[in-house]
Protein backbone atom coordinates (compact mmCIF):
# COMPACT_ATOMS: atom_id res chain seq x y z
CA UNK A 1 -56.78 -31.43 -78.75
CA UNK A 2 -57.06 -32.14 -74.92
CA UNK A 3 -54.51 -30.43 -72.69
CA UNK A 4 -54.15 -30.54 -69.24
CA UNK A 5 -51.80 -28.52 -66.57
CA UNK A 6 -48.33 -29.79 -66.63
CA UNK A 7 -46.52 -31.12 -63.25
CA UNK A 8 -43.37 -29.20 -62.44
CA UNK A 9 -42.48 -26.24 -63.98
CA UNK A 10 -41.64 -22.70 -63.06
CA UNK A 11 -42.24 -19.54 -64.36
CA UNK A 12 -39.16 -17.17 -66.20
CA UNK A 13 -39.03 -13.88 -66.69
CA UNK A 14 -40.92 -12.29 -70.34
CA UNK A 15 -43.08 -14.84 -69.88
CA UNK A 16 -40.84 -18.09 -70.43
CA UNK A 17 -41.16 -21.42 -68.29
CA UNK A 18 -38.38 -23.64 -67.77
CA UNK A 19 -39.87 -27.66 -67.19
CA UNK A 20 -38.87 -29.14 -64.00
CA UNK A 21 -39.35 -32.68 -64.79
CA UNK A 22 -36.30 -33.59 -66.65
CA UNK A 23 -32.45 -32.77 -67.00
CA UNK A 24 -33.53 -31.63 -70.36
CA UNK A 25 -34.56 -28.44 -68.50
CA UNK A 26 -36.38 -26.33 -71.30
CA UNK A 27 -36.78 -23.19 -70.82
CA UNK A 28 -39.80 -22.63 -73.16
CA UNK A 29 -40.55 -19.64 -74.92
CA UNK A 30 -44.89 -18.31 -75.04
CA UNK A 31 -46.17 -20.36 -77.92
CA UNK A 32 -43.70 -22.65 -78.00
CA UNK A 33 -43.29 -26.84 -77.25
CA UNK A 34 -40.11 -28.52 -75.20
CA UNK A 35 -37.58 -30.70 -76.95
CA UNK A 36 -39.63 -34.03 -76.07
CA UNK A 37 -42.78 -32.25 -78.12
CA UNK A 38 -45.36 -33.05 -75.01
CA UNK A 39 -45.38 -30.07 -73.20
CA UNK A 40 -46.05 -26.67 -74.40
CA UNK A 41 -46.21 -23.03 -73.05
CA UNK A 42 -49.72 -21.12 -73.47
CA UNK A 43 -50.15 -18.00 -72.08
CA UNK A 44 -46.96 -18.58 -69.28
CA UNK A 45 -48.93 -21.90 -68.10
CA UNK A 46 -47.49 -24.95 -68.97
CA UNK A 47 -49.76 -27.67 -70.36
CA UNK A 48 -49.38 -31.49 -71.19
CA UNK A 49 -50.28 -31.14 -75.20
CA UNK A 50 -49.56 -34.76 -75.55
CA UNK A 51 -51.53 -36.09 -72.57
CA UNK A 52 -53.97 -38.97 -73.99
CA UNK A 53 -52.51 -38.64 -77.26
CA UNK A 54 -51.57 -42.70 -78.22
CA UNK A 55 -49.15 -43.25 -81.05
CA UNK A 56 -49.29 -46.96 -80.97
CA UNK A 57 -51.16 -49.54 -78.78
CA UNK A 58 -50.81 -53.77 -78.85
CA UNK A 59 -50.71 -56.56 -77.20
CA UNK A 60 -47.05 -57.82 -76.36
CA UNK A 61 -45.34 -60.32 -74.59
CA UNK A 62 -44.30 -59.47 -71.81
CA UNK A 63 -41.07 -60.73 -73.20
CA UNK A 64 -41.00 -57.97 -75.33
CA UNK A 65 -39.92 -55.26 -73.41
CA UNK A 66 -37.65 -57.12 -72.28
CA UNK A 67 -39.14 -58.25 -68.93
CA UNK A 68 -37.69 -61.56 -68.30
CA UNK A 69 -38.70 -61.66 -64.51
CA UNK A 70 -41.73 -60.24 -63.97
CA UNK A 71 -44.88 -62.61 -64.86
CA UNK A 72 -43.01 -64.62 -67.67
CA UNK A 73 -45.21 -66.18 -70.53
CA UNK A 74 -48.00 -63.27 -70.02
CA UNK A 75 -49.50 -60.66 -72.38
CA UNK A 76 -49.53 -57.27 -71.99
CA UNK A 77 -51.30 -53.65 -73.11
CA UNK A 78 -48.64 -51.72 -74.46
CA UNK A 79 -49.13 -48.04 -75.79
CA UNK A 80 -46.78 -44.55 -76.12
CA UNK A 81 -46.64 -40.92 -76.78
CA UNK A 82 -44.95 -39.23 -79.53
CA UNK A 83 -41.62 -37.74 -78.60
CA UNK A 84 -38.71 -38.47 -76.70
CA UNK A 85 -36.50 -36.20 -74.36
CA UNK A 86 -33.59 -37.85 -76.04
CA UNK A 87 -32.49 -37.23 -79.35
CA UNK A 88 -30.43 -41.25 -80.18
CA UNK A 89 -28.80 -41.24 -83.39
CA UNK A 90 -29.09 -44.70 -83.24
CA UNK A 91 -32.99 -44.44 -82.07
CA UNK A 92 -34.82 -47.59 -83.43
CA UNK A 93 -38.55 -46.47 -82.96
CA UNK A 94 -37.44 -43.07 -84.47
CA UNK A 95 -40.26 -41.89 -86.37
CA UNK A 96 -42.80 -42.14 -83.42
CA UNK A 97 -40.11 -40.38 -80.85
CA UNK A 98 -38.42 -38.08 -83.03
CA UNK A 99 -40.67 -36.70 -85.46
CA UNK A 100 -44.83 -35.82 -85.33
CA UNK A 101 -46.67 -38.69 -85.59
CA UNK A 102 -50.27 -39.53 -86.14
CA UNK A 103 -52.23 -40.38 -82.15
CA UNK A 104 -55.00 -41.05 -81.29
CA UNK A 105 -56.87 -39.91 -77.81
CA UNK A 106 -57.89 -42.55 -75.49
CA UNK A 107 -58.92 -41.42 -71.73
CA UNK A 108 -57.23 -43.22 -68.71
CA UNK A 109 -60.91 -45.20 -67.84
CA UNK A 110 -60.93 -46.34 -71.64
CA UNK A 111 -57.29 -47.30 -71.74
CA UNK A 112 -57.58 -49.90 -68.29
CA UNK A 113 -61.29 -51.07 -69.88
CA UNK A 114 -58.54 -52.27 -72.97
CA UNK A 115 -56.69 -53.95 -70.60
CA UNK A 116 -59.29 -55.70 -68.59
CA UNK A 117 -61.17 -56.55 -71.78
CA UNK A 118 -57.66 -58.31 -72.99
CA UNK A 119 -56.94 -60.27 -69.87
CA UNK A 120 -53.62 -57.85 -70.37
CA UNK A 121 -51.49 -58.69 -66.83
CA UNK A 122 -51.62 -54.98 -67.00
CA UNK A 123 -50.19 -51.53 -69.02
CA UNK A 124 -46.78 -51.18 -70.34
CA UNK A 125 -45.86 -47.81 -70.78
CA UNK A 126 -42.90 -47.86 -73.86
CA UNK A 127 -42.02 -47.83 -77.68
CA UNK A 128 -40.92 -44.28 -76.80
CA UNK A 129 -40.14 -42.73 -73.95
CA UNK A 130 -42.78 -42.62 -71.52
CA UNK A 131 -41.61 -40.36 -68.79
CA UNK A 132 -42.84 -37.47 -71.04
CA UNK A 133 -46.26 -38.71 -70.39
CA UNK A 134 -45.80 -38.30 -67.44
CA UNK A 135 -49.10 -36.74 -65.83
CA UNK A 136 -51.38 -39.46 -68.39
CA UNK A 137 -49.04 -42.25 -66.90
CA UNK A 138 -50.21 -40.50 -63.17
CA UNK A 139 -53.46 -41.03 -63.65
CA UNK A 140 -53.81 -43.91 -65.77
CA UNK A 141 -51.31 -46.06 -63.17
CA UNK A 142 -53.83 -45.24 -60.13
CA UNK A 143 -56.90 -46.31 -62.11
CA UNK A 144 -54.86 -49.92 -63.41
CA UNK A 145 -54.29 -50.16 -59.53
CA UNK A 146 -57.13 -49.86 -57.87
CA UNK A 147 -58.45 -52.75 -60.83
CA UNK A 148 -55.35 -54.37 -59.58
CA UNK A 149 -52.99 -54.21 -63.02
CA UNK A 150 -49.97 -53.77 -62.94
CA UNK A 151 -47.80 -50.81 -63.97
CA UNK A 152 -44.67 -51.24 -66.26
CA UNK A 153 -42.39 -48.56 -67.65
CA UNK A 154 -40.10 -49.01 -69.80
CA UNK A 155 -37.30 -46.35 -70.53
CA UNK A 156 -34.34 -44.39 -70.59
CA UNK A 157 -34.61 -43.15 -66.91
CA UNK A 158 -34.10 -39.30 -67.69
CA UNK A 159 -35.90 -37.92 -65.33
CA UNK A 160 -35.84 -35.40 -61.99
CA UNK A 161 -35.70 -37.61 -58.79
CA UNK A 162 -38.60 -35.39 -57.67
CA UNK A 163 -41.35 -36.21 -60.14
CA UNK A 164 -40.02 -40.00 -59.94
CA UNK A 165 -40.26 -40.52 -56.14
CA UNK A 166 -44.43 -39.40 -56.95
CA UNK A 167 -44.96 -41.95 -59.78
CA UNK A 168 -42.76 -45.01 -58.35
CA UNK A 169 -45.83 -45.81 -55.86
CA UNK A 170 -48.01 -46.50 -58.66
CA UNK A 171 -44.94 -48.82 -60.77
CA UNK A 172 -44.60 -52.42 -60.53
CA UNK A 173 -41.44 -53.07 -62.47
CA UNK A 174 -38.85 -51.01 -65.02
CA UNK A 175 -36.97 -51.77 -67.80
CA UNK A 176 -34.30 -48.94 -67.68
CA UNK A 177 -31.93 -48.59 -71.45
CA UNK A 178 -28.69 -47.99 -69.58
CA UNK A 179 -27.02 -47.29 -72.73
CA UNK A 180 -23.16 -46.61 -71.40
CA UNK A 181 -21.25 -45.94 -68.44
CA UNK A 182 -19.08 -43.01 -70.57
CA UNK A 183 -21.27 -39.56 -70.29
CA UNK A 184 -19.65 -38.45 -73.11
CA UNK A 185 -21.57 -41.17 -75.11
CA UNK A 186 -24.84 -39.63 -74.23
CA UNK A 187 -23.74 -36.48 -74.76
CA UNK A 188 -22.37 -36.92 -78.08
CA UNK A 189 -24.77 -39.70 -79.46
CA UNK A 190 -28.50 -39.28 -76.90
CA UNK A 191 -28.04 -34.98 -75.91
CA UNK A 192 -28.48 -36.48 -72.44
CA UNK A 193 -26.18 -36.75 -68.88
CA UNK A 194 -25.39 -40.43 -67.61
CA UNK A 195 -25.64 -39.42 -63.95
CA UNK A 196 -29.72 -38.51 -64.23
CA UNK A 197 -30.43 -42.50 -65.21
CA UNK A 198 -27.77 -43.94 -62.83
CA UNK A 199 -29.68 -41.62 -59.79
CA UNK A 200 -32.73 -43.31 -61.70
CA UNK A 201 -31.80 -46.43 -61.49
CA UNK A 202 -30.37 -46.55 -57.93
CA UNK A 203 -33.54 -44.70 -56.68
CA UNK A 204 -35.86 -47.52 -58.41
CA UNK A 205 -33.87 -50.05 -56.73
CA UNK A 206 -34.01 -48.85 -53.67
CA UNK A 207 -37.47 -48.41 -53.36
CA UNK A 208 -38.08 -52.10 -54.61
CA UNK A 209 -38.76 -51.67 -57.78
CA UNK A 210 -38.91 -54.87 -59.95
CA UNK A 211 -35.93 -53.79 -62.10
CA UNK A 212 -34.17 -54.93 -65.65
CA UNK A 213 -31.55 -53.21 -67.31
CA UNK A 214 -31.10 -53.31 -70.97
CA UNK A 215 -27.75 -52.22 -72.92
CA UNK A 216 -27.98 -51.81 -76.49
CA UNK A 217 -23.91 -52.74 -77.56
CA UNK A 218 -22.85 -50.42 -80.62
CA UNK A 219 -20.01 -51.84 -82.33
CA UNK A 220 -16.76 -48.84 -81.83
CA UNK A 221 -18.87 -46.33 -79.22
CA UNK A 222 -19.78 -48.54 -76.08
CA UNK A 223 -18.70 -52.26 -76.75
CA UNK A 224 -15.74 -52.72 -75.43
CA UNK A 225 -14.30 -55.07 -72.79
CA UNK A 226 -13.32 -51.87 -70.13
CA UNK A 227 -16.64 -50.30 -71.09
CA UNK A 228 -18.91 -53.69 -70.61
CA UNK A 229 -17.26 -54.83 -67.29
CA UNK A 230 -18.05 -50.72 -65.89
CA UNK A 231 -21.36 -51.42 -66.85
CA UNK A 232 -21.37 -54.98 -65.35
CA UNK A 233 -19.72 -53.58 -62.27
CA UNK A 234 -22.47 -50.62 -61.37
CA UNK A 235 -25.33 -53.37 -62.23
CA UNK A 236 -23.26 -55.68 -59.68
CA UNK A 237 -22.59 -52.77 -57.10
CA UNK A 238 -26.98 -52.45 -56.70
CA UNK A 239 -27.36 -56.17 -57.13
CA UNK A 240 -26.16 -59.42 -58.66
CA UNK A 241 -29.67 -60.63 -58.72
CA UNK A 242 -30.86 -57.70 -61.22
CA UNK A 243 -31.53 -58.87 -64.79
CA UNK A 244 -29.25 -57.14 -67.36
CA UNK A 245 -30.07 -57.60 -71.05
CA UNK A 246 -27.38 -56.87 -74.07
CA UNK A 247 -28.94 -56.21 -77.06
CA UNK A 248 -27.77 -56.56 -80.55
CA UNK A 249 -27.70 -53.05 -82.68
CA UNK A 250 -28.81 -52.41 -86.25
CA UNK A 251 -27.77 -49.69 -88.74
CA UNK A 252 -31.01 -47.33 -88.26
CA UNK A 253 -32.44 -43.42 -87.95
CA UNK A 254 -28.85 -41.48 -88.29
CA UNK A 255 -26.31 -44.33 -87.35
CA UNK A 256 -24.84 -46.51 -90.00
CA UNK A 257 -22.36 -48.86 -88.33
CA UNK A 258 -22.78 -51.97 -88.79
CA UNK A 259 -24.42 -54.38 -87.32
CA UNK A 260 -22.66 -55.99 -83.43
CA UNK A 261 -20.91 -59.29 -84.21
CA UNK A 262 -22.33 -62.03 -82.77
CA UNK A 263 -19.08 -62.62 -80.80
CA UNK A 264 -19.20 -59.33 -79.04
CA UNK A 265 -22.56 -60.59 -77.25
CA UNK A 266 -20.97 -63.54 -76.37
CA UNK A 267 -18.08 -61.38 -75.14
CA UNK A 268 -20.79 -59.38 -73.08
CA UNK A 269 -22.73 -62.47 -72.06
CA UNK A 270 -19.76 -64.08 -70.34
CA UNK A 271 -18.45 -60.70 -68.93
CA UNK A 272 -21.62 -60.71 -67.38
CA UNK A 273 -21.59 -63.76 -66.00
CA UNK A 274 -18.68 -63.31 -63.60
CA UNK A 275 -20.56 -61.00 -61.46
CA UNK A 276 -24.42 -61.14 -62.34
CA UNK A 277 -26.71 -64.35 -61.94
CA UNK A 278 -29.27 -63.49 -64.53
CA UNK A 279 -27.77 -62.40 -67.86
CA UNK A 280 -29.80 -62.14 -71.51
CA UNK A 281 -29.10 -61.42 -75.24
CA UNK A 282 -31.53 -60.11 -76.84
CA UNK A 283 -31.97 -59.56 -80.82
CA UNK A 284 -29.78 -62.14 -82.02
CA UNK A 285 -30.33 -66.40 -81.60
CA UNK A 286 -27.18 -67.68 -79.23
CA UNK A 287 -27.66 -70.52 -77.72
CA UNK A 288 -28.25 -70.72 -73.89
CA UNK A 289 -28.43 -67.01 -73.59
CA UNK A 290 -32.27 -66.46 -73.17
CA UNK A 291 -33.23 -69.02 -70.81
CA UNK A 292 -33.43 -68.28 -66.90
CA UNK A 293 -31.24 -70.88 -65.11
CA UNK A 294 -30.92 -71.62 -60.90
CA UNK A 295 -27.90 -69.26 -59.73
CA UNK A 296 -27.38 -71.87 -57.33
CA UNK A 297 -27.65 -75.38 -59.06
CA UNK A 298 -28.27 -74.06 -62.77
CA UNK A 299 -31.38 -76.21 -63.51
CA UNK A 300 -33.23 -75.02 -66.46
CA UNK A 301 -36.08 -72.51 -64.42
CA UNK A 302 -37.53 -70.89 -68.03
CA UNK A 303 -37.03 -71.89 -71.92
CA UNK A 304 -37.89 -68.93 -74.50
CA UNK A 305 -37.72 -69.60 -77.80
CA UNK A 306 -38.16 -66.28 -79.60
CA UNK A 307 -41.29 -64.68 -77.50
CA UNK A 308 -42.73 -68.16 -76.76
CA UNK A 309 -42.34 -68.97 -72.73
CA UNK A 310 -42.45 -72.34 -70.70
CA UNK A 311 -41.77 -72.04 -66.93
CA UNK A 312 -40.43 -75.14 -65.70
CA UNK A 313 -38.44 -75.30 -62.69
CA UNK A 314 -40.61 -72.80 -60.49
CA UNK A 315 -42.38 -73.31 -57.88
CA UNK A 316 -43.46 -70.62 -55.15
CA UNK A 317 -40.59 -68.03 -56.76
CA UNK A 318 -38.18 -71.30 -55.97
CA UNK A 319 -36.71 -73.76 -57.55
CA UNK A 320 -38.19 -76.81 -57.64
CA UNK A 321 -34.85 -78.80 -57.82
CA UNK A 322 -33.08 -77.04 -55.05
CA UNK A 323 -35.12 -74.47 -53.31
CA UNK A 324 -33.22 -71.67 -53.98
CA UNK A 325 -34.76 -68.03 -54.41
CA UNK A 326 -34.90 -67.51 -58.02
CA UNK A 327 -36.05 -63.77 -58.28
CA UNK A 328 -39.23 -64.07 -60.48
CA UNK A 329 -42.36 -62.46 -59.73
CA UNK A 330 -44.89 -64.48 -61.31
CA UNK A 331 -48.44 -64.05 -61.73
């Protein structure tokens, strides 16, 4: 097994560490791994155990992650550690983030030839949580630059704002899984803060990210009217212009309520719609609720049809009927 020196950390006293490079905050015993499984304590060094290790790797739409804005109708290399630094009871890709799963090591060189060789628009980093990865995603992002691919992370934002400042250089766009505005939600259902992916979130922003925000609505726990429009209002408060996908939930890992009504996405959809120009669902067929409309004259821009993409109404990030900005950065 490769390892390599871990970013951020400090040492405690009888030999302990504590990571630095998320609210998680381990303090890690000799011997023994953090809570997201990547990072382990050898001798009072901390190493990266999981650094090259690949638990999955494909070729996705770009649709897929969801990334509705960013190069629509393209393919991307997409590819994950094993772990998380969240513990979801509602966790959909839960037995490649929450338990030990079979990898498979692939160098950063090897992992942009994949790309190139694929005509991949560039590297997704996702199905888990990918901040974890964190020095693997450092090096592997500057080699996909400099062959000019692009970046893409997609995740639950719980990280330090020190470590993210260094990698958001090398990142092209973000989905972030905003998954309530009520920290006691993460707390009780993810073992995680709200504030760390709001700071996230804001920082990404800020530094011109390409930014999407997904929110998975749990029938009960985060879905209703007060709790949509608070989520509507912080995406609102950054930007109307950012994209904000609600996605329907299904009974899996530890959670068995079932599954959100179809009417609560609508619910969601036309919440959103009061404040934010580009609104999605996601995981469930309504109609009109996946396609990319003007905000300004509300010609038809893009039609998706499950994961297939026609662009129609663009031209030079305008569009074509009016001429108004339309927010997609396409390839």
């Amino acid at each position: 097994m490769m390892k390599k020196d871990a970013l951020f950390w400090e040492k405690k006293e009888d030999g302990r560490i504590q990571c630095l490079l998320c609210p998680v905050g381990c303090v890690i015993a000799d011997g023994k791994i953090g809570v997201c499984m990547g990072r382990k304590n050898e001798g009072g060094i901390l190493y990266a155990i999981n650094y090259g290790r690949l638990v999955s790797l494909a070729i996705d739409p770009i649709e897929k992650k969801p990334l509705y804005h960013f190069h629509p109708g393209t393919q991307i290399l997409s590819t994950g550690p094993n772990g998380c630094n969240m513990s979801c009871q509602c966790c959909q890709n839960w037995v490649i983030s929450q338990e030990e799963s079979p990898t498979e090591f692939v160098t950063p060189e090897d992992l942009v030839k994949v790309a190139l060789k694929e005509n991949s628009v560039g590297i997704a980093y996702t199905y888990t949580e990918p901040l974890i990865w964190y020095e693997y995603i450092l090096d592997t992002a500057k080699i996909a630059r400099e062959r000019e691919l692009t970046n893409v992370l997609v995740t639950n934002g719980y990280i330090h704002e020190e470590p993210l400042k260094k990698l958001l250089p090398l990142i092209d766009a973000m989905n972030i899984d905003l998954k309530s505005m009520d920290d006691d939600f993460y707390k009780k259902i993810c073992k995680a803060k709200l504030l760390p992916i709001l700071r996230t979130i804001e920082l990404c922003h800020r530094n011109k990210i390409h930014v999407e925000i997904t929110n998975l609505l749990i029938p009960t726990l985060n879905d209703s009217d007060e709790q949509i429009q608070k989520l509507v209002d912080f995406v609102a408060n950054l930007s109307d212009r950012i994209p904000l996908h609600f996605s329907r939930y299904f009974p899996t890992y530890k959670m068995d309520i079932l599954p959100t009504p179809l009417d609560t996405l609508q619910k969601a959809f036309l919440l959103g719609k009061r404040k934010l120009k580009y609104i999605y669902v996601g995981n469930a067929y309504i109609p009109n609720t996946s396609n990319t409309y003007c905000p300004e004259c509300n010609e038809l821009l893009i039609r998706r049809d499950g994961y297939y993409t026609s662009v129609a109404g663009i031209k030079d990030r305008k569009c074509k009927k009016c001429g108004a900005s339309v927010d997609i950065v396409m390839k």
